[in-house]
Structure formats: structure tokens, C-alpha cells
PDB file of N, CA and C in Angstrom:
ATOM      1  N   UNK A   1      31.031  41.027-101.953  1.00  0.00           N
ATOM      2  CA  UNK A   1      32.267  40.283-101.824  1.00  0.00           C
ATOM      3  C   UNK A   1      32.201  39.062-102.732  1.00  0.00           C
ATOM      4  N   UNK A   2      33.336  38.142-102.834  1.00  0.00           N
ATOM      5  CA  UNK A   2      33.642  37.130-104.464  1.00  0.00           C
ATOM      6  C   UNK A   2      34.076  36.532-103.460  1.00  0.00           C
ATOM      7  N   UNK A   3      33.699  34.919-103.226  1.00  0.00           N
ATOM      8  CA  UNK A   3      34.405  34.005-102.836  1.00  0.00           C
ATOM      9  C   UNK A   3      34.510  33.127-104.303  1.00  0.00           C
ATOM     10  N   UNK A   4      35.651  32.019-103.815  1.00  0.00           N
ATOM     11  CA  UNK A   4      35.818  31.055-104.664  1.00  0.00           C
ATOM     12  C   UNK A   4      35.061  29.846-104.263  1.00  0.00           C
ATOM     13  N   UNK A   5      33.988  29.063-104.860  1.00  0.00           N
ATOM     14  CA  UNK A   5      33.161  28.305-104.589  1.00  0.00           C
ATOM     15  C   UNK A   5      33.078  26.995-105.165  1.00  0.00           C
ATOM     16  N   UNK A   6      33.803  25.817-105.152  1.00  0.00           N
ATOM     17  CA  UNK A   6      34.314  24.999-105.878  1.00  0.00           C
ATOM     18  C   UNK A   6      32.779  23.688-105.593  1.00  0.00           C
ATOM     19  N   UNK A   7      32.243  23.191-106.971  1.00  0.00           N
ATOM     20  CA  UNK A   7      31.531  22.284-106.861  1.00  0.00           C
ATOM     21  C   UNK A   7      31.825  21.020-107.272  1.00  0.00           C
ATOM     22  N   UNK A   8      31.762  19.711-106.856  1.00  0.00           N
ATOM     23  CA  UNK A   8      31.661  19.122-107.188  1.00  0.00           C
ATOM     24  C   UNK A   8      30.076  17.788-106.839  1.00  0.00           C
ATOM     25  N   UNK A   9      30.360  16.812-108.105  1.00  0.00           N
ATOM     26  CA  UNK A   9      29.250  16.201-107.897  1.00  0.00           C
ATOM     27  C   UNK A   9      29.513  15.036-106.918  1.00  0.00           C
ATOM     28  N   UNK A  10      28.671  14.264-106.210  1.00  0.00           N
ATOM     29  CA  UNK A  10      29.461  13.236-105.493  1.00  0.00           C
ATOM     30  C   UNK A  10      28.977  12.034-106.089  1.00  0.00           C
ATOM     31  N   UNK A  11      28.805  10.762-105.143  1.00  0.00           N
ATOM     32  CA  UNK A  11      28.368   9.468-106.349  1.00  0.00           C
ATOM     33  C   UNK A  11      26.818   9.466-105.905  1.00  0.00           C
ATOM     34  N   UNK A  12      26.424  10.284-105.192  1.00  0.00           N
ATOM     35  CA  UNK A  12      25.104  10.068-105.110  1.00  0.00           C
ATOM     36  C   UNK A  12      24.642  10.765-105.685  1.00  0.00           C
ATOM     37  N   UNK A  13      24.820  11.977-106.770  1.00  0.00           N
ATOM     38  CA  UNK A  13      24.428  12.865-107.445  1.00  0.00           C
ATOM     39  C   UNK A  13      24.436  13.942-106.691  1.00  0.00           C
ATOM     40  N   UNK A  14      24.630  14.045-105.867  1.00  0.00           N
ATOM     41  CA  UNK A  14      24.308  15.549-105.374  1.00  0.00           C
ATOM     42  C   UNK A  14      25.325  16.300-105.347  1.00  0.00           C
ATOM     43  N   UNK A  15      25.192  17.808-105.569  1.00  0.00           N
ATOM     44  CA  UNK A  15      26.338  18.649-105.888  1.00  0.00           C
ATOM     45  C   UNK A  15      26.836  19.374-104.694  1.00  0.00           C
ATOM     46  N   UNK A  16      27.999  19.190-104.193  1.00  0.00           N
ATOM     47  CA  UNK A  16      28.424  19.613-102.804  1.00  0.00           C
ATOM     48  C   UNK A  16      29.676  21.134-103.316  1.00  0.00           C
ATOM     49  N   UNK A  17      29.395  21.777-102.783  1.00  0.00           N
ATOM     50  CA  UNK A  17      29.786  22.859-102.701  1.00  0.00           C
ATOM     51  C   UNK A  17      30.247  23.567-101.821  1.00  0.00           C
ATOM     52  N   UNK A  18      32.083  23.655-101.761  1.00  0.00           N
ATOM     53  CA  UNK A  18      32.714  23.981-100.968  1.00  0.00           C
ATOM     54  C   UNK A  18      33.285  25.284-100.929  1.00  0.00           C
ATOM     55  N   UNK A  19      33.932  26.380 -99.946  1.00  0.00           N
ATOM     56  CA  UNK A  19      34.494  27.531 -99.796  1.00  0.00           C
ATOM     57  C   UNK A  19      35.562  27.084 -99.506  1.00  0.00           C
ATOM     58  N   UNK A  20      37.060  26.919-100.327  1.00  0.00           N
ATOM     59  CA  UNK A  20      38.166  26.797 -99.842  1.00  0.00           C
ATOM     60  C   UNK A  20      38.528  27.902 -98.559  1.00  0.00           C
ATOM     61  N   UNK A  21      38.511  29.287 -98.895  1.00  0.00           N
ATOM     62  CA  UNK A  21      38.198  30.424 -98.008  1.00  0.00           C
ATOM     63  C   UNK A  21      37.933  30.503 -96.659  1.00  0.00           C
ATOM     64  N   UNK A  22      36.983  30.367 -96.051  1.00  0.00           N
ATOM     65  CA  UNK A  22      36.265  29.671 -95.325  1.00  0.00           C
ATOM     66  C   UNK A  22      35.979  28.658 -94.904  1.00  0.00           C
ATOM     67  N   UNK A  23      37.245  28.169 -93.669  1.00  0.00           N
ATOM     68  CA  UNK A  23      37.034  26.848 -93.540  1.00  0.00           C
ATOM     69  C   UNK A  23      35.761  26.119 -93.169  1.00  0.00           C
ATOM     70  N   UNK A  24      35.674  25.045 -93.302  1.00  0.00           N
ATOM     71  CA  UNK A  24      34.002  24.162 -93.268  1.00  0.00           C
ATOM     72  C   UNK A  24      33.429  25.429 -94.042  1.00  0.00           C
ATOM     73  N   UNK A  25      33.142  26.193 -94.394  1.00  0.00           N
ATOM     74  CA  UNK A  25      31.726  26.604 -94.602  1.00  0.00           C
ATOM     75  C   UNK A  25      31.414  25.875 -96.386  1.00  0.00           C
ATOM     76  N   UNK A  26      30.368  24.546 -95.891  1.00  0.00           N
ATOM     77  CA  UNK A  26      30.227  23.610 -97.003  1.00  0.00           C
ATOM     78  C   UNK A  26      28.452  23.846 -97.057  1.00  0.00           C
ATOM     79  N   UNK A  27      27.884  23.349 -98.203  1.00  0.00           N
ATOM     80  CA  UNK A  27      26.524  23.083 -98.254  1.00  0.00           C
ATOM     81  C   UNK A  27      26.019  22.429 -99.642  1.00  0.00           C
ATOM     82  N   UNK A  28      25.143  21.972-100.266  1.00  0.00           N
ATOM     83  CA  UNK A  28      24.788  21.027-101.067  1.00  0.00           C
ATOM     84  C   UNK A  28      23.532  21.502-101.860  1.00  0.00           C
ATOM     85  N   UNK A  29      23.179  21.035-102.930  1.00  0.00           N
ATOM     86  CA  UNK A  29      22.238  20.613-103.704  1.00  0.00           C
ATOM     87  C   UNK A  29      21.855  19.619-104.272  1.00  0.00           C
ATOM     88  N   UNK A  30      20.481  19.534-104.829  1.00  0.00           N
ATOM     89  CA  UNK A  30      20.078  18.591-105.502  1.00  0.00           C
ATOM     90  C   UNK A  30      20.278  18.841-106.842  1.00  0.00           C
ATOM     91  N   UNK A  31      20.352  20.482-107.291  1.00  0.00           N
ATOM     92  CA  UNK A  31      21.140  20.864-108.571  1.00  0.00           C
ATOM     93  C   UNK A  31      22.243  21.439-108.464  1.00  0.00           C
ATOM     94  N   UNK A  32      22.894  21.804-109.351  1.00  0.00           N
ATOM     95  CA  UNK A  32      24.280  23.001-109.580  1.00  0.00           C
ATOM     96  C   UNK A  32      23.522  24.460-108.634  1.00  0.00           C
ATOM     97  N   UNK A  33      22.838  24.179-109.426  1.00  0.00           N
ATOM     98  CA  UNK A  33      22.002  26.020-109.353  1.00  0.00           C
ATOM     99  C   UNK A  33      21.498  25.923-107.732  1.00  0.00           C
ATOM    100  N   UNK A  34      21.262  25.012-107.600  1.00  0.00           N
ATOM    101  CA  UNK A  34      20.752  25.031-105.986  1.00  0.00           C
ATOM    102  C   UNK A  34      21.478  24.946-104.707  1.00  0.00           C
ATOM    103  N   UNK A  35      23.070  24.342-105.336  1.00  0.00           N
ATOM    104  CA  UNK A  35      24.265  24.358-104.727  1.00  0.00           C
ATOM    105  C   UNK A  35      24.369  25.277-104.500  1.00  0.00           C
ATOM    106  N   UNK A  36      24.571  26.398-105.377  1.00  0.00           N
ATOM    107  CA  UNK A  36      25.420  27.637-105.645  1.00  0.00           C
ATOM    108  C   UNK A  36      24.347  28.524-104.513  1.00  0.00           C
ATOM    109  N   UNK A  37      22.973  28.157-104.784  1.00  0.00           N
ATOM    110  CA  UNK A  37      22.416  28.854-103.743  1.00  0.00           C
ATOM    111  C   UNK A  37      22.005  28.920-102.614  1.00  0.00           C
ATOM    112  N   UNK A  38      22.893  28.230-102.237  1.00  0.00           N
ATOM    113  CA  UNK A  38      22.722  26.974-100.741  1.00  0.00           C
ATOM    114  C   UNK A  38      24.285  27.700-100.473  1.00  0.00           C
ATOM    115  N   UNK A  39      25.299  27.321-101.426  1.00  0.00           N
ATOM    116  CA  UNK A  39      26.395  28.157-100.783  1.00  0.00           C
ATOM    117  C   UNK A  39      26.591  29.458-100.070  1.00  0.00           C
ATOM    118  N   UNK A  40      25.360  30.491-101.004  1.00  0.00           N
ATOM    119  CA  UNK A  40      25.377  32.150-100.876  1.00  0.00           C
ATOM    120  C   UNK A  40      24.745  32.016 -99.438  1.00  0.00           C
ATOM    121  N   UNK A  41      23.717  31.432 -98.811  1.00  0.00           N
ATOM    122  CA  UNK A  41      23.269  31.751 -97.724  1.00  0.00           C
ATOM    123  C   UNK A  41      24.317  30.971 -96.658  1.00  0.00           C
ATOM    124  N   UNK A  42      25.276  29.923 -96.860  1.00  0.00           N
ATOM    125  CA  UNK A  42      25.675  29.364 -96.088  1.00  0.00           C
ATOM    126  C   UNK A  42      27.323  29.993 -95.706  1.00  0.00           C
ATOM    127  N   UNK A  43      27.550  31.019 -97.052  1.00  0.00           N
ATOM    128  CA  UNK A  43      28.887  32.366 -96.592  1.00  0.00           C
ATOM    129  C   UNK A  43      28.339  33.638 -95.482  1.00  0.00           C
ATOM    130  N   UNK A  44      26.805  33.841 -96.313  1.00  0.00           N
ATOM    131  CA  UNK A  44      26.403  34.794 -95.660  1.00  0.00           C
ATOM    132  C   UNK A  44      26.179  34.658 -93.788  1.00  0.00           C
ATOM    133  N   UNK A  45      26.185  33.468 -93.569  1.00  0.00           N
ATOM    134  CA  UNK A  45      25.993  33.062 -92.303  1.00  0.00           C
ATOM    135  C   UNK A  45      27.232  32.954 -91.724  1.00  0.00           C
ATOM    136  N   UNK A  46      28.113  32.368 -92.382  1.00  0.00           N
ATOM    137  CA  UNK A  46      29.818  32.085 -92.050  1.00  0.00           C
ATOM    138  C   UNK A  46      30.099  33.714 -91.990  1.00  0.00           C
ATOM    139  N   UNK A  47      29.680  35.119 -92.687  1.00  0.00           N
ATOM    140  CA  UNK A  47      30.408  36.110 -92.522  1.00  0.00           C
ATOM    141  C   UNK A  47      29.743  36.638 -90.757  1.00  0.00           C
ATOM    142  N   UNK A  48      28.466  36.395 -90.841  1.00  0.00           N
ATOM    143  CA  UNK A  48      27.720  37.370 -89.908  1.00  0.00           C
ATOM    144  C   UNK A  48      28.478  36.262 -88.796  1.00  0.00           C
ATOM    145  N   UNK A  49      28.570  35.362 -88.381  1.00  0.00           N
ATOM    146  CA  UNK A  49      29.417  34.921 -87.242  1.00  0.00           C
ATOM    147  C   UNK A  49      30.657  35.301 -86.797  1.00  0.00           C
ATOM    148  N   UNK A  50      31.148  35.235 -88.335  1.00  0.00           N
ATOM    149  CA  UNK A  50      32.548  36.292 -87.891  1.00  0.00           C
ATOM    150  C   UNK A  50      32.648  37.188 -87.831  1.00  0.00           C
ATOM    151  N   UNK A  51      31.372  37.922 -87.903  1.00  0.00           N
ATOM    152  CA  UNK A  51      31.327  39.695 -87.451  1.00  0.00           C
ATOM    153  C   UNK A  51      31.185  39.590 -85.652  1.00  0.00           C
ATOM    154  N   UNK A  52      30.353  38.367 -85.618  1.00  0.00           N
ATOM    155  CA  UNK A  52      29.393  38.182 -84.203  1.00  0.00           C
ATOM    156  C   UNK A  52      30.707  37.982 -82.970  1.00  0.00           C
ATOM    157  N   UNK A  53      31.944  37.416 -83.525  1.00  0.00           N
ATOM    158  CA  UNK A  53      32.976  37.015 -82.569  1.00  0.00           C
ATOM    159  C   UNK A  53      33.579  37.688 -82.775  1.00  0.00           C
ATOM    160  N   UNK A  54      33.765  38.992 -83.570  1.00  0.00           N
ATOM    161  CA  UNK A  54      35.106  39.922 -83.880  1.00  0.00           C
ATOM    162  C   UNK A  54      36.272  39.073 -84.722  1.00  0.00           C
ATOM    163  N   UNK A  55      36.016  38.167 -85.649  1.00  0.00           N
ATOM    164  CA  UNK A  55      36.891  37.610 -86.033  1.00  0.00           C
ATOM    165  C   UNK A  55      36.677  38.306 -87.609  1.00  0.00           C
ATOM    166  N   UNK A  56      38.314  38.363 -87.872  1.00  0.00           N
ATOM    167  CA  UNK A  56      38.588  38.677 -89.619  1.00  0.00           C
ATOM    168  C   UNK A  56      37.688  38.234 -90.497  1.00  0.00           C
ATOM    169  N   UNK A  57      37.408  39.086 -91.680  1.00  0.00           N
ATOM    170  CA  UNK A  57      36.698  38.464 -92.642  1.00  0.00           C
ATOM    171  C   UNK A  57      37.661  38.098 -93.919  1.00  0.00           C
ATOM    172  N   UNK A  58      37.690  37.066 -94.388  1.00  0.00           N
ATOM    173  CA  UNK A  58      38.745  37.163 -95.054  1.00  0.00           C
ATOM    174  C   UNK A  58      38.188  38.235 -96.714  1.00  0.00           C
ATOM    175  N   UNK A  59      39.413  38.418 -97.062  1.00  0.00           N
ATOM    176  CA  UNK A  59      39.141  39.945 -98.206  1.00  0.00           C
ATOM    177  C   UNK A  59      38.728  38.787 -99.504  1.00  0.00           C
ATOM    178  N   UNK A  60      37.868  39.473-100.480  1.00  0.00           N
ATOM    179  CA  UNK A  60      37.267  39.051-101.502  1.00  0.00           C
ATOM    180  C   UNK A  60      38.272  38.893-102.724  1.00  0.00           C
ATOM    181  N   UNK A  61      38.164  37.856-103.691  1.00  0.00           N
ATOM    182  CA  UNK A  61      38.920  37.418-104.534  1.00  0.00           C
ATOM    183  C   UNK A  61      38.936  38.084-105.603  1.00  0.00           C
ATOM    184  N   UNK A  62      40.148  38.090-106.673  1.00  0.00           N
ATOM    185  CA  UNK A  62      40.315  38.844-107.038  1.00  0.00           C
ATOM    186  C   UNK A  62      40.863  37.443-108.416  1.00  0.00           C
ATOM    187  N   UNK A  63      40.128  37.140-109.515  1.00  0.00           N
ATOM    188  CA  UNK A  63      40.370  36.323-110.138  1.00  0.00           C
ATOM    189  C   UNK A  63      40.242  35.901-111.939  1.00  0.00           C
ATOM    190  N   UNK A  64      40.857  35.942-112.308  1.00  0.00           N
ATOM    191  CA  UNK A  64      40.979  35.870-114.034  1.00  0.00           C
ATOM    192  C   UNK A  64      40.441  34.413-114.590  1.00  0.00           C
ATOM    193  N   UNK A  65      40.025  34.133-115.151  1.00  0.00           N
ATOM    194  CA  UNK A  65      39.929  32.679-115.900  1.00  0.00           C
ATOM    195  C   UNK A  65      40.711  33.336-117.276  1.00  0.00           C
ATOM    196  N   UNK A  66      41.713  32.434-117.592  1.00  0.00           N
ATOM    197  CA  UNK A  66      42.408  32.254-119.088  1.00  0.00           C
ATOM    198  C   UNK A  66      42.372  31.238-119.841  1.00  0.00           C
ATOM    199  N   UNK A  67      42.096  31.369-121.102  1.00  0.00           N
ATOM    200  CA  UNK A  67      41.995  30.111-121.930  1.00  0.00           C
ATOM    201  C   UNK A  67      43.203  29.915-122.808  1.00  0.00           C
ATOM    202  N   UNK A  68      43.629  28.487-122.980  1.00  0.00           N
ATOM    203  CA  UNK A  68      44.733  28.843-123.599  1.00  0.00           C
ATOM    204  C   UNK A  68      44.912  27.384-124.979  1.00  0.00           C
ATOM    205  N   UNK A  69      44.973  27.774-125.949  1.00  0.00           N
ATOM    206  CA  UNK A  69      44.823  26.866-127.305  1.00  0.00           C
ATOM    207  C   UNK A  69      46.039  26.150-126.964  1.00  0.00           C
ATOM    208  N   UNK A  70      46.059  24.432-126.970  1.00  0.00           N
ATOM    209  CA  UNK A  70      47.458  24.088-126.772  1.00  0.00           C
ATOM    210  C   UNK A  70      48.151  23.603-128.796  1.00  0.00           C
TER     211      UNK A  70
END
């Protein structure tokens, strides 16, 4: 599954990494790369709960990046 995983840095340096998708399901790094992999275990936990309560999973994204010369 593809979530959308939006990072940003904060003023303390650390890179916080959010699931619009998935409400709260947030988690952090001390790098980008460690964000991103702090996120994957912290969906994977957000899905298996919502298997655990019978609740929807929401469906996987479906997404283009375009570049465009102005």
C-alpha cells in the first residue's frame, strides 16, 4: 500500500513526519531517512489496529508528480 507521507523539519532540527491519511499517525527523526523509517513502522502499526477493531483501512494512493517550466 502508498501512503502520502509529508515531512517536515522543525526548529529543533528534527524531521517530523506526518500521514495526512491517517489521522495522528505521526513519528520523527533525527534524519529524513530515519523519519521516513520511523513513519513505515508507525502506518504499519496504525493499519494492524485498524484491522484489530474492524475499522476501514483507508485505500492506497494513487499519485503523479508533474513538473512544469513556467
Amino acid at each position: 500500500m502508498r501512503f502520502r507521507v509529508l515531512i517536515e523539519q522543525d526548529e529543533d532540527g528534527v524531521y517530523v513526519a506526518e500521514v495526512p491519511s491517517l489521522p495522528g499517525c505521526i513519528s520523527q527523526g533525527k534524519t529524513r531517512s530515519e523519519a521516513i523509517d520511523n513513519a513505515k513502522e508507525a502506518i504499519a502499526g496504525y493499519l494492524e489496529s485498524l484491522q484489530a477493531h474492524g475499522e476501514p483501512i483507508p485505500p492506497s494512493i494513487i499519485e503523479e508528480v508533474v513538473e512544469v517550466t513556467p
